[in-house]
Protein backbone atom coordinates (compact mmCIF):
# COMPACT_ATOMS: atom_id res chain seq x y z
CA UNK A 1 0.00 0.00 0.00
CA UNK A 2 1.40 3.75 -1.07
CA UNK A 3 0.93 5.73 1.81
CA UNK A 4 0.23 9.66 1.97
CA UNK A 5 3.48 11.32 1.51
CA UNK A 6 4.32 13.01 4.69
CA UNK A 7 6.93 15.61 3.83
CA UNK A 8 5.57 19.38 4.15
CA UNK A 9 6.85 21.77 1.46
CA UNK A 10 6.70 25.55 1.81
CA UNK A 11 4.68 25.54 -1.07
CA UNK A 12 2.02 22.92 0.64
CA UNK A 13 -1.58 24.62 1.34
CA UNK A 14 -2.96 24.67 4.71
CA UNK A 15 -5.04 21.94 3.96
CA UNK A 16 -2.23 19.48 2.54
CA UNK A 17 -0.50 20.31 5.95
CA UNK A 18 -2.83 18.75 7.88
CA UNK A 19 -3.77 15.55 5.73
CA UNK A 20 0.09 15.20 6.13
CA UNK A 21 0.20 15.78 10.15
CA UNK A 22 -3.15 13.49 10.54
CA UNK A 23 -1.13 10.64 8.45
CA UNK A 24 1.64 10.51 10.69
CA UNK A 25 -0.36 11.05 14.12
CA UNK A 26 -2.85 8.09 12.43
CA UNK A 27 0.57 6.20 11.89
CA UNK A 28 1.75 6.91 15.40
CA UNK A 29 -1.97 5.60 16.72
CA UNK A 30 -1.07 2.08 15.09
CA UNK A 31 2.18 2.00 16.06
CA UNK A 32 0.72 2.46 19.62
CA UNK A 33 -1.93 -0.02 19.32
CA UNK A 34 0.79 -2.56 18.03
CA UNK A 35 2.72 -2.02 21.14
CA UNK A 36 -0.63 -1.77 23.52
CA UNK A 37 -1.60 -5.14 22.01
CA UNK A 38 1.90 -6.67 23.21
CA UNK A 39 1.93 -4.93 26.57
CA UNK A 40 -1.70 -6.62 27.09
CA UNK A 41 -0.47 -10.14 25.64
CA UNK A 42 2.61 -9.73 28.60
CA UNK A 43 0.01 -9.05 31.07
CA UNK A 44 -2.55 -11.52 29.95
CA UNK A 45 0.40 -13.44 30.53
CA UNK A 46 1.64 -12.53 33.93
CA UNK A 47 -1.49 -12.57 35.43
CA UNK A 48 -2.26 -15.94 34.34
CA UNK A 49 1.01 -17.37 35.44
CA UNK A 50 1.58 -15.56 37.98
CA UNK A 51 -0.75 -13.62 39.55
CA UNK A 52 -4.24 -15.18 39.11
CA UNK A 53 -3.74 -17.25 42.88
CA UNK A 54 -1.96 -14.32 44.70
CA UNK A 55 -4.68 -11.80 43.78
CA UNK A 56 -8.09 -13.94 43.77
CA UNK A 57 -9.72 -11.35 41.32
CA UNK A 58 -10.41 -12.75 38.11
CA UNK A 59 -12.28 -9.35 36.78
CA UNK A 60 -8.66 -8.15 36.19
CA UNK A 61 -7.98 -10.62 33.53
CA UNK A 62 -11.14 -10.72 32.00
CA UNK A 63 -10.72 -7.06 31.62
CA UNK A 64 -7.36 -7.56 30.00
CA UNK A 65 -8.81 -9.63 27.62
CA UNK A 66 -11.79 -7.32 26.73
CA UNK A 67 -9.36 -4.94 26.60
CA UNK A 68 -7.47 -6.48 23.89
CA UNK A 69 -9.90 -7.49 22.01
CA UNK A 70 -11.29 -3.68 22.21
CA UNK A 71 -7.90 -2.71 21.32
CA UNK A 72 -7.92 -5.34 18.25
CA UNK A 73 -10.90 -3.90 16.39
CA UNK A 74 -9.33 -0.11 17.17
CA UNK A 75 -6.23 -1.79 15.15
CA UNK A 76 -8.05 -2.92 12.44
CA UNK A 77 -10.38 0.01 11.77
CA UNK A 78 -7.23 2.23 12.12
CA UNK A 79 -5.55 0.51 9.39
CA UNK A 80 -8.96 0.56 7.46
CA UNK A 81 -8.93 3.85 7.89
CA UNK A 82 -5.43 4.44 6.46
CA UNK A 83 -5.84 2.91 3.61
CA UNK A 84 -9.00 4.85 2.83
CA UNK A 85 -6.92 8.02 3.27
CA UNK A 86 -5.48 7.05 0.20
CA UNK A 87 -8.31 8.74 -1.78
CA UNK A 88 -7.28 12.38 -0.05
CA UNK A 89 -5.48 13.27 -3.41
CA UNK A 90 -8.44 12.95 -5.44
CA UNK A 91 -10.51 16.00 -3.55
CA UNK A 92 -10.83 18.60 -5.41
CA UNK A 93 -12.86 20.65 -2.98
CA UNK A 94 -13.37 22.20 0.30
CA UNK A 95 -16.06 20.20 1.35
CA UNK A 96 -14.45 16.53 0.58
CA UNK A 97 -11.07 17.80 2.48
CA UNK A 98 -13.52 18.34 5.77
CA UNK A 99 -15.01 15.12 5.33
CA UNK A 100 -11.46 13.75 5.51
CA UNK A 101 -10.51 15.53 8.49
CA UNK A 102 -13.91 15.43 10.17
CA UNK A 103 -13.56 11.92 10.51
CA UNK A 104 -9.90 12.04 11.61
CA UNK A 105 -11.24 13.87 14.50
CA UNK A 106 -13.76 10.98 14.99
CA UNK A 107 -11.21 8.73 15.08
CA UNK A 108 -8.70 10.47 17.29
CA UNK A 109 -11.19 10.66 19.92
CA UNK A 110 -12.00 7.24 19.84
CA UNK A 111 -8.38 6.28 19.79
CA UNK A 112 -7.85 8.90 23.41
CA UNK A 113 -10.93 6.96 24.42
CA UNK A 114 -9.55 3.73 24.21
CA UNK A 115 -6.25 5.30 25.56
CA UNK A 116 -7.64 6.32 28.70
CA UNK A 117 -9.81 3.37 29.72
CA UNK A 118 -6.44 1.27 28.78
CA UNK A 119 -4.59 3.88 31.43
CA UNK A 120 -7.17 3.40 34.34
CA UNK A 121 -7.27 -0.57 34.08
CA UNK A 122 -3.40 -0.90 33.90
CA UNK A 123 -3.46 1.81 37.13
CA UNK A 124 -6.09 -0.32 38.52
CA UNK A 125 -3.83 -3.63 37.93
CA UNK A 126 -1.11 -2.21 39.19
CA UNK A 127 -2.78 -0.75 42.00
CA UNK A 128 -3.90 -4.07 43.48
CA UNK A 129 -1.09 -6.02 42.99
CA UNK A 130 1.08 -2.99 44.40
CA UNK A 131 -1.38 -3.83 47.93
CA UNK A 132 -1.36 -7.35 47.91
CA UNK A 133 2.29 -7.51 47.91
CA UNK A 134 2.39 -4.75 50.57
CA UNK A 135 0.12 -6.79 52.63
CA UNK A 136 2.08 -10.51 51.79
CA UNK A 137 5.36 -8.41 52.56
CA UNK A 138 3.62 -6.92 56.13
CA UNK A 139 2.44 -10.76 56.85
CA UNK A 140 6.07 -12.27 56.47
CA UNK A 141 7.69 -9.62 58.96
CA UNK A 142 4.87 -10.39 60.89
CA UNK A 143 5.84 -14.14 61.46
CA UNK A 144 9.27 -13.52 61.98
């Protein structure tokens, strides 16, 4: 797939500027998503190894997993999305440009969405194993 060329000229219009900033932050999204999706598949992991007797809250990993696949379907409309974006060079107009960037905004809040849910559950994880280990560490001092 040809992607967008990115460079900005002097000579680039306003509105080539941002098709050509939205492709790269749309570029940095997946990038992020790719790296979300292993960061989940380590902690999917962890848990499940790990974790899943120590903390007695199974939630936690079903939330991972909902998570992930939430963070799958993000992926793959994102790169949908991208190669649709391929079509920017053929508007002619005002009104097809917005349409273009109109739904780049849809998508970028979406994608700060899914961001900041992600954020809260891996706080939330952390959290909890962050007190059980406090509370396993105060028990052992306790029976020495």
């Amino acid at each position: 797939m040809e992607t967008l060329q990115t460079e900005i000229y002097n000579h680039d219009s306003d509105i080539d500027v941002t098709h050509k900033i939205n492709s790269m932050e749309l570029d940095n999204w997946i990038n992020h998503l790719k790296y979300i999706k292993k960061e989940l598949n380590n902690l999917i992991g962890l848990y499940g190894e790990d974790l899943s007797n120590k903390l007695d809250d199974e939630s936690i990993l079903q939330k991972f997993q909902k998570k992930d696949a939430e963070n799958d379907l993000l992926l793959k409309a994102l790169n949908k999305y991208m190669a649709s974006r391929d079509d920017i060079r053929e508007c002619e107009d005002t009104q097809c440009d917005m349409i273009y960037i109109t739904e780049h905004e849809t998508y970028r809040r979406s994608y700060l969405y899914h961001l900041d849910k992600y954020r809260r559950l891996k706080d939330d994880f952390f959290s909890k194993v962050q007190g059980k280990f406090t509370w396993l560490n105060i028990q052992s001092l306790e029976h020495v």
